[in-house]
N, C-alpha and C. Protein backbone atom coordinates (compact mmCIF):
# COMPACT_ATOMS: atom_id res chain seq x y z
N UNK A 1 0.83 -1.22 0.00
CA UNK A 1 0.00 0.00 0.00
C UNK A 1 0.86 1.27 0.00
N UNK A 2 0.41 2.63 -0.53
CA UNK A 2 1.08 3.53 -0.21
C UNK A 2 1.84 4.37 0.92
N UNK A 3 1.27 3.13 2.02
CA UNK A 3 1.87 3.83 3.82
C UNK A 3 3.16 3.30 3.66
N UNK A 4 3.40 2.13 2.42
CA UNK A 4 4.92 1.63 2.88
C UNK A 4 6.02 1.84 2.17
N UNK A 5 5.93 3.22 1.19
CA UNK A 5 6.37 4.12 0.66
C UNK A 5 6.36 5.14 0.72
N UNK A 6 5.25 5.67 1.63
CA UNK A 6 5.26 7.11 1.95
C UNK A 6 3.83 7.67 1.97
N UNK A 7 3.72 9.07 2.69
CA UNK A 7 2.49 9.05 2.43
C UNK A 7 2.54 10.89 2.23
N UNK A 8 1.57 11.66 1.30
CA UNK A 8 1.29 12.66 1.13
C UNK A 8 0.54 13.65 2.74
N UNK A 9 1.22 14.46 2.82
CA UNK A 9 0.36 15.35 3.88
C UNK A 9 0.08 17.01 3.22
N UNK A 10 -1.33 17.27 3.52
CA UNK A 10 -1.43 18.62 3.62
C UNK A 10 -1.73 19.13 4.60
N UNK A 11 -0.62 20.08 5.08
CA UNK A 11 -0.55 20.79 6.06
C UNK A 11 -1.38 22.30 5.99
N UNK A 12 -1.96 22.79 6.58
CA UNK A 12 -2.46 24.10 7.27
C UNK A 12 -1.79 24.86 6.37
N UNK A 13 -2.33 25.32 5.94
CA UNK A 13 -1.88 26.85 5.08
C UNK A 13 -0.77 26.53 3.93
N UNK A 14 -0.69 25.67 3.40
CA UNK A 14 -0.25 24.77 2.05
C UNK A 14 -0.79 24.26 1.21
N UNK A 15 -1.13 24.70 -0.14
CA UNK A 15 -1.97 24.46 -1.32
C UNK A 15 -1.26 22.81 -1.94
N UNK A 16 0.09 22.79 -1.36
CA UNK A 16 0.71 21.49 -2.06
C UNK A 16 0.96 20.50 -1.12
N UNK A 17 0.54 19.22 -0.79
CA UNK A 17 0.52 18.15 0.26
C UNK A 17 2.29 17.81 0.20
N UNK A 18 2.66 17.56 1.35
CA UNK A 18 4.59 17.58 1.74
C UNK A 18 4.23 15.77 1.76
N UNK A 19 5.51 15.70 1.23
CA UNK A 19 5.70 14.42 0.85
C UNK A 19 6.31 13.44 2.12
N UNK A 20 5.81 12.65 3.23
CA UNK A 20 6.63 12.37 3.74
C UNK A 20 6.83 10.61 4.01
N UNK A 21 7.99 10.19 4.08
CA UNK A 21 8.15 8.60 4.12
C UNK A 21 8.23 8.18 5.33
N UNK A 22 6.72 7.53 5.29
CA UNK A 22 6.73 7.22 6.25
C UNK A 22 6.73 7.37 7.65
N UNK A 23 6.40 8.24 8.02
CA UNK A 23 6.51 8.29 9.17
C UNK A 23 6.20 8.01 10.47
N UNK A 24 5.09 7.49 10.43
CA UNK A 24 4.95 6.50 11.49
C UNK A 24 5.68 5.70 12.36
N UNK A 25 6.65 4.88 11.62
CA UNK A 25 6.83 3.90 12.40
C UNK A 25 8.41 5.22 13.95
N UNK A 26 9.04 6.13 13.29
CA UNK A 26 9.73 7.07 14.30
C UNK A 26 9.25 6.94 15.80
N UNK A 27 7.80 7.22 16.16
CA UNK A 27 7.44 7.42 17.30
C UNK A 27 7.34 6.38 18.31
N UNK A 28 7.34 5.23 17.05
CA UNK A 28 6.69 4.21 17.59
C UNK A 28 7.96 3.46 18.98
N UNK A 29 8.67 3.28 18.14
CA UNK A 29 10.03 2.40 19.21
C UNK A 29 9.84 2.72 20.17
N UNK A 30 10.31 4.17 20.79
CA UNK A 30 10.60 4.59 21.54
C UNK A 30 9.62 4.64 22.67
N UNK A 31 8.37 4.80 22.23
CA UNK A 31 7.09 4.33 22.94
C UNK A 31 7.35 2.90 23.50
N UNK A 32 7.27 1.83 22.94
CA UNK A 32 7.62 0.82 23.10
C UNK A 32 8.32 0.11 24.40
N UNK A 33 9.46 1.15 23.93
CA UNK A 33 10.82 0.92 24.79
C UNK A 33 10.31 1.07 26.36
N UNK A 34 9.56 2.18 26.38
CA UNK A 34 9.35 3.02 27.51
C UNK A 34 8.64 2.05 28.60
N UNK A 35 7.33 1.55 27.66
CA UNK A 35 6.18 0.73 28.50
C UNK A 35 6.43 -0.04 29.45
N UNK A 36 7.06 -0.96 29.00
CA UNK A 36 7.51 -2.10 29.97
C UNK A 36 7.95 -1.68 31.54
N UNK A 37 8.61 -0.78 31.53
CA UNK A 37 9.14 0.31 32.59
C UNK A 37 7.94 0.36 33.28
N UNK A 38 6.86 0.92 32.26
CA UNK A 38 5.58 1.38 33.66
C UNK A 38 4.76 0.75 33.75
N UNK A 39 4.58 -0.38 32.46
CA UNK A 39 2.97 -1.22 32.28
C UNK A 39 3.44 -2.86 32.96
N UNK A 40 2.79 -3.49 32.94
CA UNK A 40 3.49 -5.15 33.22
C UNK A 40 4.08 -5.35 31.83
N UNK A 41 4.74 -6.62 31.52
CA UNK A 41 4.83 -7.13 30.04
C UNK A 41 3.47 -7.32 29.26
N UNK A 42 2.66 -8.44 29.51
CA UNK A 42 1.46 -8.72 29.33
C UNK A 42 0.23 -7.42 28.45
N UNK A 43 0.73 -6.15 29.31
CA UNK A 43 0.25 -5.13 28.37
C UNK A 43 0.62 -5.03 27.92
N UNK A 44 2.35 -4.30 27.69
CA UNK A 44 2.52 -3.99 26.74
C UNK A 44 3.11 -4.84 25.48
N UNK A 45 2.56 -6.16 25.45
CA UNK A 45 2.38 -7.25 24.27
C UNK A 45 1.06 -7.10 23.67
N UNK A 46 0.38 -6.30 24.06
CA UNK A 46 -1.25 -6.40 23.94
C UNK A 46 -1.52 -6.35 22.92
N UNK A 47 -2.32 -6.65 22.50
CA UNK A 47 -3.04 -6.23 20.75
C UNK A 47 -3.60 -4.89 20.76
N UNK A 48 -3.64 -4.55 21.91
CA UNK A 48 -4.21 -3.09 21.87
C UNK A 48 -3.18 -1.80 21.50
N UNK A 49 -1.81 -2.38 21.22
CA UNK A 49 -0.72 -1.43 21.02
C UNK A 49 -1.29 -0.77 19.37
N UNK A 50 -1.83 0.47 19.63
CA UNK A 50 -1.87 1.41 18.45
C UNK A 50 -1.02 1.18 17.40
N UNK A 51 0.23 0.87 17.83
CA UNK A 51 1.42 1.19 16.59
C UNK A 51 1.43 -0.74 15.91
């Protein structure tokens, strides 16, 4: 699909959508990383993980 090449954004006050690759998956790790620290394991294996 096109999320796994990139995806078009139009931003606020821009007639031309900014091209960006991907970006999603950036936020995600680090989120990740963090959980375990505050959640049990069990959550944060969950199917409920957004990313």
């Amino acid at each position: 699909p096109v999320y796994s090449k990139g995806v078009s954004v139009l931003m606020p006050g821009q007639d031309v959508p900014t091209f960006i690759a991907h970006p999603a998956p950036a936020p995600c790790p680090p989120e990740r990383v963090r959980w375990p620290s505050h959640q049990p394991a069990p959550f944060a294996g969950s199917s409920s993980n957004p990313c």
